[in-house]
PDB file of N, CA and C in Angstrom:
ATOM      1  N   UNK A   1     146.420 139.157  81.136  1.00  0.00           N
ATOM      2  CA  UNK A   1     145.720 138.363  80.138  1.00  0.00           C
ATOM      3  C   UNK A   1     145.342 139.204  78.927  1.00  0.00           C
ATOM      4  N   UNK A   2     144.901 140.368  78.912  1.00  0.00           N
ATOM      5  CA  UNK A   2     144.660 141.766  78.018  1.00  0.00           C
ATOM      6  C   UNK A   2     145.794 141.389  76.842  1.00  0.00           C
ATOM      7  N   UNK A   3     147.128 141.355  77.009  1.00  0.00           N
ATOM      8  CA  UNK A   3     148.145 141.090  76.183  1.00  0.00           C
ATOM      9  C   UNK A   3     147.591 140.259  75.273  1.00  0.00           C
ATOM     10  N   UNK A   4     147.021 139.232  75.321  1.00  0.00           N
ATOM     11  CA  UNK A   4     147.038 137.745  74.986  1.00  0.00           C
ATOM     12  C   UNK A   4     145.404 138.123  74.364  1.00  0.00           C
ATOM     13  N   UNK A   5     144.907 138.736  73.941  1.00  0.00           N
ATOM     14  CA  UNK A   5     143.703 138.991  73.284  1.00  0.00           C
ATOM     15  C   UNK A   5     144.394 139.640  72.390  1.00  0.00           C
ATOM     16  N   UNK A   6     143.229 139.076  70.669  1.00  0.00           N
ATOM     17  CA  UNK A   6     143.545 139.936  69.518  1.00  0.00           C
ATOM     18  C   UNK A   6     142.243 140.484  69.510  1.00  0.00           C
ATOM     19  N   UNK A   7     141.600 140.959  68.654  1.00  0.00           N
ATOM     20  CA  UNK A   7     140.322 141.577  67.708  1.00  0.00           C
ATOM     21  C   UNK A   7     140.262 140.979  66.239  1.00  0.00           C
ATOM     22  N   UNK A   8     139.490 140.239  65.963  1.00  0.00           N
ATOM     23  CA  UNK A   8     139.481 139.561  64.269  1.00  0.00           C
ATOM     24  C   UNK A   8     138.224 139.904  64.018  1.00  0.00           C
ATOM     25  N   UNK A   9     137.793 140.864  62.537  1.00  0.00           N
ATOM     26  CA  UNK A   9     136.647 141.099  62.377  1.00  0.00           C
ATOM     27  C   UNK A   9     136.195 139.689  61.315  1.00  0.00           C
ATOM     28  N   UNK A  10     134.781 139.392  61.320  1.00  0.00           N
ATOM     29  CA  UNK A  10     134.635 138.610  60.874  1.00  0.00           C
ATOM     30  C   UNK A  10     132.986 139.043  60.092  1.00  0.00           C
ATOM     31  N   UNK A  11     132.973 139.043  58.574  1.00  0.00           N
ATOM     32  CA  UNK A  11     131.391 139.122  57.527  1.00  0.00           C
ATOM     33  C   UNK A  11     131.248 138.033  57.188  1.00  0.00           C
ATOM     34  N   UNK A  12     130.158 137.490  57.685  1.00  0.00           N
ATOM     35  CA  UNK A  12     129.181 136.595  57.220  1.00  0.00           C
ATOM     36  C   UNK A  12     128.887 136.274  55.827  1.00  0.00           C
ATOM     37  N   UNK A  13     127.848 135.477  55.321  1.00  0.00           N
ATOM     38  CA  UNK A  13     128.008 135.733  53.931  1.00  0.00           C
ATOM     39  C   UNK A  13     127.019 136.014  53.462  1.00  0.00           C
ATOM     40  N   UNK A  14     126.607 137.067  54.605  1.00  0.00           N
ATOM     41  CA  UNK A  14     124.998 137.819  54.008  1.00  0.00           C
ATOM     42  C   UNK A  14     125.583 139.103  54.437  1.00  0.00           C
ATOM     43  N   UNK A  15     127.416 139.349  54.730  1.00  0.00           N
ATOM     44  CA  UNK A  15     127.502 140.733  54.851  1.00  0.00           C
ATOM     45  C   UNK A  15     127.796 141.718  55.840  1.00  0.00           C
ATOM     46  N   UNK A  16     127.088 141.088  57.081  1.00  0.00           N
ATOM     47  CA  UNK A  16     127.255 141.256  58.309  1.00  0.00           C
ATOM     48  C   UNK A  16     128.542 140.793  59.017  1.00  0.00           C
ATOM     49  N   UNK A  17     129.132 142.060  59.692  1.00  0.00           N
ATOM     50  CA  UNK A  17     130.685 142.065  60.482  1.00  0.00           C
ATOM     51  C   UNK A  17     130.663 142.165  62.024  1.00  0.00           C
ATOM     52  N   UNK A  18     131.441 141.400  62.420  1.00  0.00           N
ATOM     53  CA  UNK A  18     131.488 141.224  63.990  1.00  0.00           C
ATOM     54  C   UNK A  18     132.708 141.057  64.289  1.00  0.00           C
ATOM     55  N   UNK A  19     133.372 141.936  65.465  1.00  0.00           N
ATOM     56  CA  UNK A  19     134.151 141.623  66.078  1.00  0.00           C
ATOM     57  C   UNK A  19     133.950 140.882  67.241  1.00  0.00           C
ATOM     58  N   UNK A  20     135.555 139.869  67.213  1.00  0.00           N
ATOM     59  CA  UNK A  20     135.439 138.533  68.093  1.00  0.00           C
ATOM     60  C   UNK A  20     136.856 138.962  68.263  1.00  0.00           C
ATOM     61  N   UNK A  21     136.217 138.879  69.954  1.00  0.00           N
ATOM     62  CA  UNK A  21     137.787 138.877  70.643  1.00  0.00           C
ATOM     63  C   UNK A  21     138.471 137.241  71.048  1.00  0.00           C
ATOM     64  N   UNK A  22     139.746 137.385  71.021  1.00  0.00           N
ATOM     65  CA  UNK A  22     140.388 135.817  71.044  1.00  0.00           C
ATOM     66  C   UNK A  22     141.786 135.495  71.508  1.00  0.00           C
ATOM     67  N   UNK A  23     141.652 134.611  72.310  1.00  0.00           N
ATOM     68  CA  UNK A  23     143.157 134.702  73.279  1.00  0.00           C
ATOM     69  C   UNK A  23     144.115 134.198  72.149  1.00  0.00           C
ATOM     70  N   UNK A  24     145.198 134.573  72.121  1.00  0.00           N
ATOM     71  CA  UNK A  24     146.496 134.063  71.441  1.00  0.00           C
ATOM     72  C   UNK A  24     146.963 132.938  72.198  1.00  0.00           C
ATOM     73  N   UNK A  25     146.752 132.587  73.426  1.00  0.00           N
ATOM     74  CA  UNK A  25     148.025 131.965  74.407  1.00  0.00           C
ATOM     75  C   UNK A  25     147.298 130.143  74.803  1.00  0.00           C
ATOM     76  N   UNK A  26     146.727 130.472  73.497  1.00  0.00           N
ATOM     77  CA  UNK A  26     145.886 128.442  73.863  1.00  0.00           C
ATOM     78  C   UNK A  26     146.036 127.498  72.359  1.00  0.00           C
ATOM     79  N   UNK A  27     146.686 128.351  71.201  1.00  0.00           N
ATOM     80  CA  UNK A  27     147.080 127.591  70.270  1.00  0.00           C
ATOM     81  C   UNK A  27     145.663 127.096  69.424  1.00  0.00           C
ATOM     82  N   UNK A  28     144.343 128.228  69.612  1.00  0.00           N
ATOM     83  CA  UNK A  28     143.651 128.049  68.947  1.00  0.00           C
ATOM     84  C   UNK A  28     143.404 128.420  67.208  1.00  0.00           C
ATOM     85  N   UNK A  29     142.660 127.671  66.410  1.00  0.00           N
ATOM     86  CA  UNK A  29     142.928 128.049  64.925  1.00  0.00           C
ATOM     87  C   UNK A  29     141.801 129.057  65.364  1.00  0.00           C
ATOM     88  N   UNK A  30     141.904 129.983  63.923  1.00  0.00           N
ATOM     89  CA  UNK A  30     141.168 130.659  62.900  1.00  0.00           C
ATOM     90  C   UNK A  30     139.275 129.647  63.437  1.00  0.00           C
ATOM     91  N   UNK A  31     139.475 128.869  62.661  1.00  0.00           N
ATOM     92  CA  UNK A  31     138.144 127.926  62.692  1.00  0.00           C
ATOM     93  C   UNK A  31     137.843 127.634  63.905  1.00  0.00           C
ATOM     94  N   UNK A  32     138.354 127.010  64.762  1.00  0.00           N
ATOM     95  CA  UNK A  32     137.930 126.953  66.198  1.00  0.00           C
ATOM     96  C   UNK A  32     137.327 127.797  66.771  1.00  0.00           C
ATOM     97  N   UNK A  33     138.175 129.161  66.396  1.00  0.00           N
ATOM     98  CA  UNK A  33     136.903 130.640  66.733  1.00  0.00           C
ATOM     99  C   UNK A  33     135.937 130.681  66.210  1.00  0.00           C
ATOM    100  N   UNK A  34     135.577 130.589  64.822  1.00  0.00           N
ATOM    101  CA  UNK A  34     134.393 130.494  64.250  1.00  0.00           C
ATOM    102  C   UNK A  34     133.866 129.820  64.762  1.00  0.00           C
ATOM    103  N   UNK A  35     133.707 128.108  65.078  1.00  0.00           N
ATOM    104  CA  UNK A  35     132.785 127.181  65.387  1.00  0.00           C
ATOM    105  C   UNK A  35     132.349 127.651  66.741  1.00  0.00           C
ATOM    106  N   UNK A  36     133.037 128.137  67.537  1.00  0.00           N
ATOM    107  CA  UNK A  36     132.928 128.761  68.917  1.00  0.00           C
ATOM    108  C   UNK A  36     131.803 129.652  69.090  1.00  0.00           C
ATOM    109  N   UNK A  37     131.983 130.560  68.047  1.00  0.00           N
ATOM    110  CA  UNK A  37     131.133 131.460  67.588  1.00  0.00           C
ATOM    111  C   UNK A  37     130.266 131.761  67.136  1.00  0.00           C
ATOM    112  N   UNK A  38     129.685 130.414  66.945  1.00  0.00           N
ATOM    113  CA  UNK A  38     128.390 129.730  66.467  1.00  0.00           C
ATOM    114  C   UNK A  38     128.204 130.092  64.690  1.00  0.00           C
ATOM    115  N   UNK A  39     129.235 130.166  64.055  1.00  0.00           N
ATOM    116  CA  UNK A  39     129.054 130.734  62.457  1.00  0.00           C
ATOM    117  C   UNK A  39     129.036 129.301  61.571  1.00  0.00           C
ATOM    118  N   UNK A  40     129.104 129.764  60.456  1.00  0.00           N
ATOM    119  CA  UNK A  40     128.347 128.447  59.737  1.00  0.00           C
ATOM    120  C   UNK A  40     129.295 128.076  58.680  1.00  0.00           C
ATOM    121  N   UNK A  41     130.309 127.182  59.294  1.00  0.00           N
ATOM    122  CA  UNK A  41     131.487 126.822  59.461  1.00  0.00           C
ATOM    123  C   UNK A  41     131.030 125.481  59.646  1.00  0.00           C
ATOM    124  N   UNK A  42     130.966 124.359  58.829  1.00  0.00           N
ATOM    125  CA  UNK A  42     131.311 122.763  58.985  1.00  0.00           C
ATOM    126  C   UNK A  42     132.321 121.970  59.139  1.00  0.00           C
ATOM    127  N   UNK A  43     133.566 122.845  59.329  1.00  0.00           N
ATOM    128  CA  UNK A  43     135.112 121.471  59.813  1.00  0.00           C
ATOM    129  C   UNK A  43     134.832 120.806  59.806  1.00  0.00           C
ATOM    130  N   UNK A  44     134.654 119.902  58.613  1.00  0.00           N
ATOM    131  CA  UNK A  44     134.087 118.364  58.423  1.00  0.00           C
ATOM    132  C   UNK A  44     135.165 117.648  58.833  1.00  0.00           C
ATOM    133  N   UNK A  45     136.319 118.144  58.633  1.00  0.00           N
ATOM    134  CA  UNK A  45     137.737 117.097  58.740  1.00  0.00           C
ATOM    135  C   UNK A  45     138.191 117.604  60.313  1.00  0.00           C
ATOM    136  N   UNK A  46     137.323 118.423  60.690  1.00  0.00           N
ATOM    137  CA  UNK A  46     138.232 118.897  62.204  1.00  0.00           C
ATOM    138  C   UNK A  46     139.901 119.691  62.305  1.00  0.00           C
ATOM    139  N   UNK A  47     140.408 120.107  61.379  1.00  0.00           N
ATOM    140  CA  UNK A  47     141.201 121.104  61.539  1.00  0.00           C
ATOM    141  C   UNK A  47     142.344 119.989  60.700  1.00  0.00           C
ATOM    142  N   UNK A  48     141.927 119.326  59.878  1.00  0.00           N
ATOM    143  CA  UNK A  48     143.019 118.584  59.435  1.00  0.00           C
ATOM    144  C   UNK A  48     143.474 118.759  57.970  1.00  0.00           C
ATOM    145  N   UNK A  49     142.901 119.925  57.261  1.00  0.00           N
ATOM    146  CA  UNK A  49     143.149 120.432  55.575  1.00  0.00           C
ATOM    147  C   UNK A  49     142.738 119.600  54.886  1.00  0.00           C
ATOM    148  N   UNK A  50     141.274 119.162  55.066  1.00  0.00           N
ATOM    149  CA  UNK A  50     141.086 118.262  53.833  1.00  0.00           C
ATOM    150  C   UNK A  50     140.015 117.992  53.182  1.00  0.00           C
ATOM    151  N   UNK A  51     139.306 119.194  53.524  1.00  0.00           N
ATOM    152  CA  UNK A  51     138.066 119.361  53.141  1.00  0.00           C
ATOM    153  C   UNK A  51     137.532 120.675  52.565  1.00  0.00           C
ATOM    154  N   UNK A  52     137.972 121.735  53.178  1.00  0.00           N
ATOM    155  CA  UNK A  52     138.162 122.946  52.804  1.00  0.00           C
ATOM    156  C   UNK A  52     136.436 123.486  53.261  1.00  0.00           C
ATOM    157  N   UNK A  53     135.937 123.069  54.302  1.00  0.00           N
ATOM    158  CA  UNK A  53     134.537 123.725  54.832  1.00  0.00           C
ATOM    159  C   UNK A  53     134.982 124.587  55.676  1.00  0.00           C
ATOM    160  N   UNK A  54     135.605 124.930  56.218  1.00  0.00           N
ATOM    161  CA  UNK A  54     136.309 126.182  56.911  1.00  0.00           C
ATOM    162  C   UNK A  54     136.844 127.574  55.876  1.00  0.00           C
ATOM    163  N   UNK A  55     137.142 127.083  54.848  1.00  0.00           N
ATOM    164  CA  UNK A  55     137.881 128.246  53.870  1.00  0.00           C
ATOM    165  C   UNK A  55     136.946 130.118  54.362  1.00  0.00           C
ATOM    166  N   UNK A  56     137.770 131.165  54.172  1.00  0.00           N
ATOM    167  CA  UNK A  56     137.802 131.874  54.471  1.00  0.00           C
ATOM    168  C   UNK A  56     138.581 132.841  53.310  1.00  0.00           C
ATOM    169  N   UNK A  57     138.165 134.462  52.975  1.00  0.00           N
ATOM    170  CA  UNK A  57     138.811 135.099  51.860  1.00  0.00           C
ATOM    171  C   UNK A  57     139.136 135.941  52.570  1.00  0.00           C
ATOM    172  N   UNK A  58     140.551 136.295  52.684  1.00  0.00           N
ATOM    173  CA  UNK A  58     141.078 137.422  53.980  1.00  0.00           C
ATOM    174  C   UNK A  58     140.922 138.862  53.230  1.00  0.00           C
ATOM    175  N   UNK A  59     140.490 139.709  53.881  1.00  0.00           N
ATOM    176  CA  UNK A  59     139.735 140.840  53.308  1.00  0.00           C
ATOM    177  C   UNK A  59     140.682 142.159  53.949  1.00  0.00           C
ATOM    178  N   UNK A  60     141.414 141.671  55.130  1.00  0.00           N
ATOM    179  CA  UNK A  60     142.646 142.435  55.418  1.00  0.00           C
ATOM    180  C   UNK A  60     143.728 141.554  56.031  1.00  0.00           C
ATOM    181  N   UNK A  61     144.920 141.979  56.326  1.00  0.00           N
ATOM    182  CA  UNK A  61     145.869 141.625  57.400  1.00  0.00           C
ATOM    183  C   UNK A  61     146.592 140.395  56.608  1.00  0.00           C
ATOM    184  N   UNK A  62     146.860 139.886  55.442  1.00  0.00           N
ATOM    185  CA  UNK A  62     146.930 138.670  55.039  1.00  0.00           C
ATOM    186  C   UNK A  62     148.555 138.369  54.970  1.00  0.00           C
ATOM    187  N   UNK A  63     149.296 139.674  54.419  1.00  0.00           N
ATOM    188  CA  UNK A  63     150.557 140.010  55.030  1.00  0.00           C
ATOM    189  C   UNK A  63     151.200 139.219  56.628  1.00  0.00           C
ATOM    190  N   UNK A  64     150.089 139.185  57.197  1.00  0.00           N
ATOM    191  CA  UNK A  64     150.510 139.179  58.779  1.00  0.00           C
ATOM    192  C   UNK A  64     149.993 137.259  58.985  1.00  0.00           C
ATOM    193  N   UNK A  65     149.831 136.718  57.924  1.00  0.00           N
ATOM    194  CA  UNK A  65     149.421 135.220  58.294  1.00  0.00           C
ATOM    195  C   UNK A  65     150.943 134.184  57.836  1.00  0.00           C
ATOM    196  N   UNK A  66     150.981 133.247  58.529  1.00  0.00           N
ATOM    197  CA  UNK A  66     151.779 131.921  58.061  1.00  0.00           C
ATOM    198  C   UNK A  66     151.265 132.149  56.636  1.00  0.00           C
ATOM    199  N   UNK A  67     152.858 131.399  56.398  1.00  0.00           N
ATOM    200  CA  UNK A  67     152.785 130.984  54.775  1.00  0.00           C
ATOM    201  C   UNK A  67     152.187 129.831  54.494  1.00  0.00           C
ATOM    202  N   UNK A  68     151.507 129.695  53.195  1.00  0.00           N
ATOM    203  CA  UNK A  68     150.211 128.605  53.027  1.00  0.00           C
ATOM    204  C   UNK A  68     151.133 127.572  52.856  1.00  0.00           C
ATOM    205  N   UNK A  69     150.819 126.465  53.455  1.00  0.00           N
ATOM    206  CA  UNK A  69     150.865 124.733  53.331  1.00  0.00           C
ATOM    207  C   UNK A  69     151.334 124.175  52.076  1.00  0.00           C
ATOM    208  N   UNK A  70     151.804 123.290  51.282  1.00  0.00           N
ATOM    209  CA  UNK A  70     151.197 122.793  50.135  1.00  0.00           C
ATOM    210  C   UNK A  70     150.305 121.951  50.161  1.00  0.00           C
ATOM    211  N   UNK A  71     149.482 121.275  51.591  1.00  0.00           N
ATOM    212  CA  UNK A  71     148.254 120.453  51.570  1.00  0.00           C
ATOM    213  C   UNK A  71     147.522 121.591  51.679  1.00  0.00           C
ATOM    214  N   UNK A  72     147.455 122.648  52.154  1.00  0.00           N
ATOM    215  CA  UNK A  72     146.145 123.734  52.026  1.00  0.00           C
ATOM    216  C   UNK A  72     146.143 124.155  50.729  1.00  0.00           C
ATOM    217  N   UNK A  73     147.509 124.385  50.096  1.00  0.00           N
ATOM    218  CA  UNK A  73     147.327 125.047  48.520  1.00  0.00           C
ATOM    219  C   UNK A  73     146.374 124.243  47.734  1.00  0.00           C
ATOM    220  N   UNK A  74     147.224 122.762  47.432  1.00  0.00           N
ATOM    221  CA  UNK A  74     146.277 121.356  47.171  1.00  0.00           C
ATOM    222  C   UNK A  74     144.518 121.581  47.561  1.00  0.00           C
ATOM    223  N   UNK A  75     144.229 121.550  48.752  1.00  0.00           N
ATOM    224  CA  UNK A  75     142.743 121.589  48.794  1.00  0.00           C
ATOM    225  C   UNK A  75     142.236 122.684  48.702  1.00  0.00           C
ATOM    226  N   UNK A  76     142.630 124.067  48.531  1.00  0.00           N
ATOM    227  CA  UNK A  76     141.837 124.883  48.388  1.00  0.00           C
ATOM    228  C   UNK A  76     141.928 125.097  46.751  1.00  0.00           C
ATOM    229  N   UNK A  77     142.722 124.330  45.948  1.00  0.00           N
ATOM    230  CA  UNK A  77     142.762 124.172  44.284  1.00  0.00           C
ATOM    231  C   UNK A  77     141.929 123.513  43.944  1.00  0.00           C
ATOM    232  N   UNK A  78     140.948 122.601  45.026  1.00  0.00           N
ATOM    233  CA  UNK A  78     140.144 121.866  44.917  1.00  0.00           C
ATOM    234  C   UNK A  78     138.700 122.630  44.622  1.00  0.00           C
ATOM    235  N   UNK A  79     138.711 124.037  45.011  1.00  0.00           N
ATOM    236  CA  UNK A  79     137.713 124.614  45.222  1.00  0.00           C
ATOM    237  C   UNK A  79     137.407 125.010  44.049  1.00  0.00           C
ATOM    238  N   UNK A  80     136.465 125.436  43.326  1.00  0.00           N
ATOM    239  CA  UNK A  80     136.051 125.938  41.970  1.00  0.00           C
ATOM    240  C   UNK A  80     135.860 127.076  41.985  1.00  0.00           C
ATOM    241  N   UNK A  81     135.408 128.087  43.033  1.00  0.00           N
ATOM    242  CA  UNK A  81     135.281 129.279  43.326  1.00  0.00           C
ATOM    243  C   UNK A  81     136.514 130.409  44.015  1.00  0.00           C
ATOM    244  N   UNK A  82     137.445 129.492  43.667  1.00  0.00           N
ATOM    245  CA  UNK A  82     138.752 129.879  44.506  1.00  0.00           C
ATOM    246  C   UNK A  82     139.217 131.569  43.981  1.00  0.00           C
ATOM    247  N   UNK A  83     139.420 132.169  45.674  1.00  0.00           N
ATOM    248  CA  UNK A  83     140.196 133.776  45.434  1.00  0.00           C
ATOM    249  C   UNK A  83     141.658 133.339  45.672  1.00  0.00           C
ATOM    250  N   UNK A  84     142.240 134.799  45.126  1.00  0.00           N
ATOM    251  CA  UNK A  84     143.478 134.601  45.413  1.00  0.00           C
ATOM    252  C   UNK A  84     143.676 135.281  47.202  1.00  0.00           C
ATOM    253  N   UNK A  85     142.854 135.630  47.572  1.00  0.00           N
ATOM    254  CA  UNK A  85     143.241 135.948  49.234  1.00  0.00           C
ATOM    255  C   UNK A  85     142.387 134.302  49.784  1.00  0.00           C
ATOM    256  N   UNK A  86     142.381 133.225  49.616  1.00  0.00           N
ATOM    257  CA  UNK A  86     141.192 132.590  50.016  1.00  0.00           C
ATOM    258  C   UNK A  86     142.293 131.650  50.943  1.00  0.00           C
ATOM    259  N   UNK A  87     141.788 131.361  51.810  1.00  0.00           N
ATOM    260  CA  UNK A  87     142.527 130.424  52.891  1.00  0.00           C
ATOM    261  C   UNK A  87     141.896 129.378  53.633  1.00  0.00           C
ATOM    262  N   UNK A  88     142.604 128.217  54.655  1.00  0.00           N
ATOM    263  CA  UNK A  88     142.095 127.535  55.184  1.00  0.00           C
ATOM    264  C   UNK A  88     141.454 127.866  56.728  1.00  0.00           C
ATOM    265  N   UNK A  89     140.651 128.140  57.078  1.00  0.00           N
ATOM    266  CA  UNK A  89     140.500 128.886  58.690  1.00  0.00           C
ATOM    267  C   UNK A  89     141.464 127.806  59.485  1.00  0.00           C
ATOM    268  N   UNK A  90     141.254 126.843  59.271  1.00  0.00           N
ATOM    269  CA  UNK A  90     142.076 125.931  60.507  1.00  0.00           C
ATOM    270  C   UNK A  90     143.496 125.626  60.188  1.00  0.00           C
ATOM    271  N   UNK A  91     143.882 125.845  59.042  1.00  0.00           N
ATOM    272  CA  UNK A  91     145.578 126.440  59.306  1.00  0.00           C
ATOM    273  C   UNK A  91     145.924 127.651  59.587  1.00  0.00           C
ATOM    274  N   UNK A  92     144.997 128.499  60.292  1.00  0.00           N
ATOM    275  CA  UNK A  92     145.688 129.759  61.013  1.00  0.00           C
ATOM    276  C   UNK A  92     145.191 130.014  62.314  1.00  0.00           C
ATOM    277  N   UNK A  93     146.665 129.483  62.553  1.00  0.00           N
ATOM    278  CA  UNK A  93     146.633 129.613  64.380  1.00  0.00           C
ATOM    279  C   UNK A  93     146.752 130.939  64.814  1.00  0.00           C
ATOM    280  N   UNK A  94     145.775 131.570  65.666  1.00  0.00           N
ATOM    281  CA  UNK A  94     145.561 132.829  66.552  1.00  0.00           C
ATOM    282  C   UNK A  94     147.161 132.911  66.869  1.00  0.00           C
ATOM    283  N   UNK A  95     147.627 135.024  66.245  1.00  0.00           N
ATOM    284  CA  UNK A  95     149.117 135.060  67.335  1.00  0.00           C
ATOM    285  C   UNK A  95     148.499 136.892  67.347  1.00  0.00           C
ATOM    286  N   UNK A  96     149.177 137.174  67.721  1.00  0.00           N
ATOM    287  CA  UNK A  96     149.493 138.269  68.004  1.00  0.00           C
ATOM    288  C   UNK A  96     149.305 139.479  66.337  1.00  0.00           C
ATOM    289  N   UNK A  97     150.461 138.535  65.835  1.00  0.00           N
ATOM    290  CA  UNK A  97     150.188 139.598  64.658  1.00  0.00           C
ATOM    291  C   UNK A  97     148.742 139.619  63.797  1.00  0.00           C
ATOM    292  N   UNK A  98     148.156 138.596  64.125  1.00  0.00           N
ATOM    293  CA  UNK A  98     146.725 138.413  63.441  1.00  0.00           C
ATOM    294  C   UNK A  98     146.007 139.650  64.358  1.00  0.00           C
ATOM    295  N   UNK A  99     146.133 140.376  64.899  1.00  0.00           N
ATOM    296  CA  UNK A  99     145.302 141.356  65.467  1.00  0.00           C
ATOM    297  C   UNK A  99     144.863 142.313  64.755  1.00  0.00           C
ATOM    298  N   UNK A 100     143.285 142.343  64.301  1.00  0.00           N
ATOM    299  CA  UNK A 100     142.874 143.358  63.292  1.00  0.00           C
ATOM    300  C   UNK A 100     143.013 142.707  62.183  1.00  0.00           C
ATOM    301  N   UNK A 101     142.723 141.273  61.915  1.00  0.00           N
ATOM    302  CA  UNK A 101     142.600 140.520  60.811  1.00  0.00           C
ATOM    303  C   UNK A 101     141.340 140.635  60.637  1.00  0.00           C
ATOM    304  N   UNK A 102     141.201 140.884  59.332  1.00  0.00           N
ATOM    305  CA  UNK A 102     139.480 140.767  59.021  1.00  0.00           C
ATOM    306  C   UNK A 102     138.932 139.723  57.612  1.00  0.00           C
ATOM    307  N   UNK A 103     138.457 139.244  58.059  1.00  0.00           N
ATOM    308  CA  UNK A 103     138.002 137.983  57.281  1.00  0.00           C
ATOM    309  C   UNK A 103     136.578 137.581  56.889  1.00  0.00           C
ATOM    310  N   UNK A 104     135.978 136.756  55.479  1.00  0.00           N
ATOM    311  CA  UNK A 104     134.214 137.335  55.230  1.00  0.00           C
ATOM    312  C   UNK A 104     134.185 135.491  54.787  1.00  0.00           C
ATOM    313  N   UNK A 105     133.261 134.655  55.312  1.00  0.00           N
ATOM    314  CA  UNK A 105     133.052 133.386  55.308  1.00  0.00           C
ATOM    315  C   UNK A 105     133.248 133.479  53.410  1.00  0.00           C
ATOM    316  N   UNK A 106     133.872 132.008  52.959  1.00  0.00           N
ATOM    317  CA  UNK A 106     133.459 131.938  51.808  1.00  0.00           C
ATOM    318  C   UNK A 106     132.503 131.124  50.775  1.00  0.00           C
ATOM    319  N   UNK A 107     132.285 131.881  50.240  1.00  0.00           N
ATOM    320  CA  UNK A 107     130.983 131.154  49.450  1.00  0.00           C
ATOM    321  C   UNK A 107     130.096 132.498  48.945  1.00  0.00           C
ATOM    322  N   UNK A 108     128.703 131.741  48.867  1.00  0.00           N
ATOM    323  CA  UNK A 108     127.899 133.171  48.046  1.00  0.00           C
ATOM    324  C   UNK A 108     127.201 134.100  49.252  1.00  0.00           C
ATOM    325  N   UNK A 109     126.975 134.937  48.581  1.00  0.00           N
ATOM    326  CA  UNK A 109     126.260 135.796  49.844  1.00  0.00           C
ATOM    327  C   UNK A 109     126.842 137.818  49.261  1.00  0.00           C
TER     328      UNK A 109
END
């Protein structure tokens, strides 16, 4: 089962970093870990790109993610505060190569 665990660091948006360990082998998103994780993360739409309360600014590893959507491009153009590393948490499904992804909630802080 060891195989099937990554490490994703994750800063808050007061700054604070935590590593969260996370199985690859259940087809869970990005966001699902967060909400799991008790972080302050609203998936208003539930993992469906259309709200963008999950968004996330990848701070490493971004190389190593799926290529963005054009419904995630679309709603995260929606955002006014938009980075160019900025993503949807629930279009990125946990694999392997996400190991040592590090990621900082987005918004102010």
């Amino acid at each position: 089962m060891e195989d099937n665990l990554i490490t994703v660091y994750v800063q808050d948006r007061n700054g604070n970093e935590n590593a969260l360990e996370a199985p690859t082998d259940m087809s869970l998103s990005l966001m699902e870990l967060l909400v799991a994780n008790e972080y302050d993360v609203l998936a208003t739409c539930g993992g469906m790109a259309l709200c963008a309360t999950c968004c996330v600014d990848v701070l490493e590893g971004e190389e190593h993610l799926s290529e963005m959507s054009d419904d995630e491009y679309a709603m995260l153009d929606t955002l006014p505060d938009l980075l160019p590393n900025s993503r949807l948490a629930c279009q990125l499904k946990l694999s392997q190569q996400m190991n040592h992804l590090k990621v900082k909630l987005h918004g102010e802080g």
